[in-house]
C-alpha atoms as a PDB file:
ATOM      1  CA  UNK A   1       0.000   0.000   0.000  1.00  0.00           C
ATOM      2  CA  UNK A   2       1.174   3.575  -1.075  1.00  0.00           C
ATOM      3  CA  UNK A   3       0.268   7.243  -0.057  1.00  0.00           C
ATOM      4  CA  UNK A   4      -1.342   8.401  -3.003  1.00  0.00           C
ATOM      5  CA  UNK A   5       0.538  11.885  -3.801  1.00  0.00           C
ATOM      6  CA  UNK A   6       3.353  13.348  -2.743  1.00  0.00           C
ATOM      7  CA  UNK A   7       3.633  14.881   1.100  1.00  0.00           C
ATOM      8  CA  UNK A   8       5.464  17.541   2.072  1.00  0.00           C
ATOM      9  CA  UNK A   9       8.891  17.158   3.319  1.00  0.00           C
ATOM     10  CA  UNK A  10       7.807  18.755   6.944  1.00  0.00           C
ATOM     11  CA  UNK A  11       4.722  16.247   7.369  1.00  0.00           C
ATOM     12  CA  UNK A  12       6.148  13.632   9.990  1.00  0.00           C
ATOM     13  CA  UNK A  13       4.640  11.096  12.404  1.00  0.00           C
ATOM     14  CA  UNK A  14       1.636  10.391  10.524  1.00  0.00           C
ATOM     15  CA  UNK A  15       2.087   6.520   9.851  1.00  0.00           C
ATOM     16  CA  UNK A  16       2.228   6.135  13.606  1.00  0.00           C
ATOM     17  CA  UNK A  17      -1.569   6.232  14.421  1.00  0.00           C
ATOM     18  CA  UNK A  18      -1.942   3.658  10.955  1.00  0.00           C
ATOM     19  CA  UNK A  19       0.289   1.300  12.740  1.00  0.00           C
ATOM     20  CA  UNK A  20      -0.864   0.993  15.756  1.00  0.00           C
ATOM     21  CA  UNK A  21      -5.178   0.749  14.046  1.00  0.00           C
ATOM     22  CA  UNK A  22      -3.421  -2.499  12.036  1.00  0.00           C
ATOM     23  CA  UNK A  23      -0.731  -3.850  15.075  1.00  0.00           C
ATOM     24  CA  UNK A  24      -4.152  -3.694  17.092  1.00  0.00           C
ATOM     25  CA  UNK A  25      -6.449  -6.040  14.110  1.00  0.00           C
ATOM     26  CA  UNK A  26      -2.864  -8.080  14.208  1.00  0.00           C
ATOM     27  CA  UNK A  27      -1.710  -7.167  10.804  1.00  0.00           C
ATOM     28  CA  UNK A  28       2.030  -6.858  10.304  1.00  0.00           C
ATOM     29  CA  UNK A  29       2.746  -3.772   8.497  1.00  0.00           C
ATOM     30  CA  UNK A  30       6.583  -2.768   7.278  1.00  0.00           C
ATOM     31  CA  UNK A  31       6.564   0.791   6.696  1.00  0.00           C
ATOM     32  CA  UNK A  32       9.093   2.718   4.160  1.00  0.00           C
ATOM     33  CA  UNK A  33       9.641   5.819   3.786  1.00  0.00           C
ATOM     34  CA  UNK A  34      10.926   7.400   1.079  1.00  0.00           C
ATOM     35  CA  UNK A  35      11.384  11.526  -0.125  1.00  0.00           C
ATOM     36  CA  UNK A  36       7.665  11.962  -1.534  1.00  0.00           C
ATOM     37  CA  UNK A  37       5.901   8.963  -1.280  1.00  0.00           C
ATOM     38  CA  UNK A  38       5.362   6.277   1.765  1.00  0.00           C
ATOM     39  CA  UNK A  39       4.748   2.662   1.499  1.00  0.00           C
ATOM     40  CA  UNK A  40       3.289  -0.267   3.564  1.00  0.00           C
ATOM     41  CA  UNK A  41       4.269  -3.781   3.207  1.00  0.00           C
ATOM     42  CA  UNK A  42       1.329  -6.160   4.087  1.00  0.00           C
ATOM     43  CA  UNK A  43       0.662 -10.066   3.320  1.00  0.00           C
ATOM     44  CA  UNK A  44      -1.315 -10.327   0.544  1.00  0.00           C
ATOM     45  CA  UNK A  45      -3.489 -12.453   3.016  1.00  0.00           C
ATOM     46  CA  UNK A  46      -4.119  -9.258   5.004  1.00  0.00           C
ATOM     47  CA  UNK A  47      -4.954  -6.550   2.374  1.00  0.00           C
ATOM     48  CA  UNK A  48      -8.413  -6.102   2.424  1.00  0.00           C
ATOM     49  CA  UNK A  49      -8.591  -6.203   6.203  1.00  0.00           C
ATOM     50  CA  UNK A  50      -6.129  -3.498   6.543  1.00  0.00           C
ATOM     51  CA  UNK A  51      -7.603  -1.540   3.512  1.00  0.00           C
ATOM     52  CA  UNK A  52     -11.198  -1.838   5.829  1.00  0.00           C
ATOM     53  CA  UNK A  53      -9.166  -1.168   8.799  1.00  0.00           C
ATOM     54  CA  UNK A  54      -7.765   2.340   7.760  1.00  0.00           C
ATOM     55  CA  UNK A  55     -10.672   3.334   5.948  1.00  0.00           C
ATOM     56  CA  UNK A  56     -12.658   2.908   9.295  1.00  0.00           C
ATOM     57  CA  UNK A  57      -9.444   5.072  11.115  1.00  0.00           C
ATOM     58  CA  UNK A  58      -9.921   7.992   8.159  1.00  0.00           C
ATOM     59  CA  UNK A  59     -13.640   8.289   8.590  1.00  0.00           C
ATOM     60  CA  UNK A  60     -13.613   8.337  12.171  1.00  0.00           C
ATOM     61  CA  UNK A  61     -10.635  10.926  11.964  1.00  0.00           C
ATOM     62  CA  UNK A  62     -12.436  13.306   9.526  1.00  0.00           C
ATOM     63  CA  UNK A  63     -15.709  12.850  11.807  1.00  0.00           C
ATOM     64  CA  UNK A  64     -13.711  13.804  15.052  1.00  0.00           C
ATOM     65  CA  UNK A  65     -11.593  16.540  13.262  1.00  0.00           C
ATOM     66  CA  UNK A  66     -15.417  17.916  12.070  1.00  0.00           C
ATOM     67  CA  UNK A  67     -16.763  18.079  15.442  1.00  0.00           C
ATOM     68  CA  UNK A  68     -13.597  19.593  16.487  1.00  0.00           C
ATOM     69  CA  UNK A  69     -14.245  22.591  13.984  1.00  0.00           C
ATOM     70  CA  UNK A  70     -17.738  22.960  14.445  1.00  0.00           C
ATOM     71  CA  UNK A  71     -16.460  23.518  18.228  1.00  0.00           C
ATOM     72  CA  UNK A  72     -14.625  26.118  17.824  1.00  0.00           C
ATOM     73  CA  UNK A  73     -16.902  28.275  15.671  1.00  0.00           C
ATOM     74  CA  UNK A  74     -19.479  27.509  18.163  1.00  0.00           C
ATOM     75  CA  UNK A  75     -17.089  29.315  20.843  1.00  0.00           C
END
């Protein structure tokens, strides 16, 4: 599995929370890291359970980082 664009040089730490959603559903995940692009190693045998698994972590992200806005125009 590969980020799908290029990120900027200063994003870091991001592949953490990933990890630790697929070390928790027991999927073995090698991470590289390269100058624009990062990458994922996963059995074959795990794929679509990790594909499920971080689609689940992005929507639940974008739904927290919502409320979070709607927050603080509230305030």
């Amino acid at each position: 599995m590969s980020t799908d664009g290029e990120l900027p040089f200063e994003v870091v730490g991001f592949l953490r929370p990933i990890l630790e959603v697929l070390n928790n559903a027991g999927i073995k995940a090698g991470p590289i890291c390269a100058t624009d692009h990062d990458h994922l190693f996963i059995y074959e045998k795990d794929i679509e359970q990790a594909e499920a698994n971080i689609d689940e972590f992005i929507a639940t992200s974008r739904q927290e980082s919502s409320s979070l806005q709607d927050d603080a125009t509230d305030s």
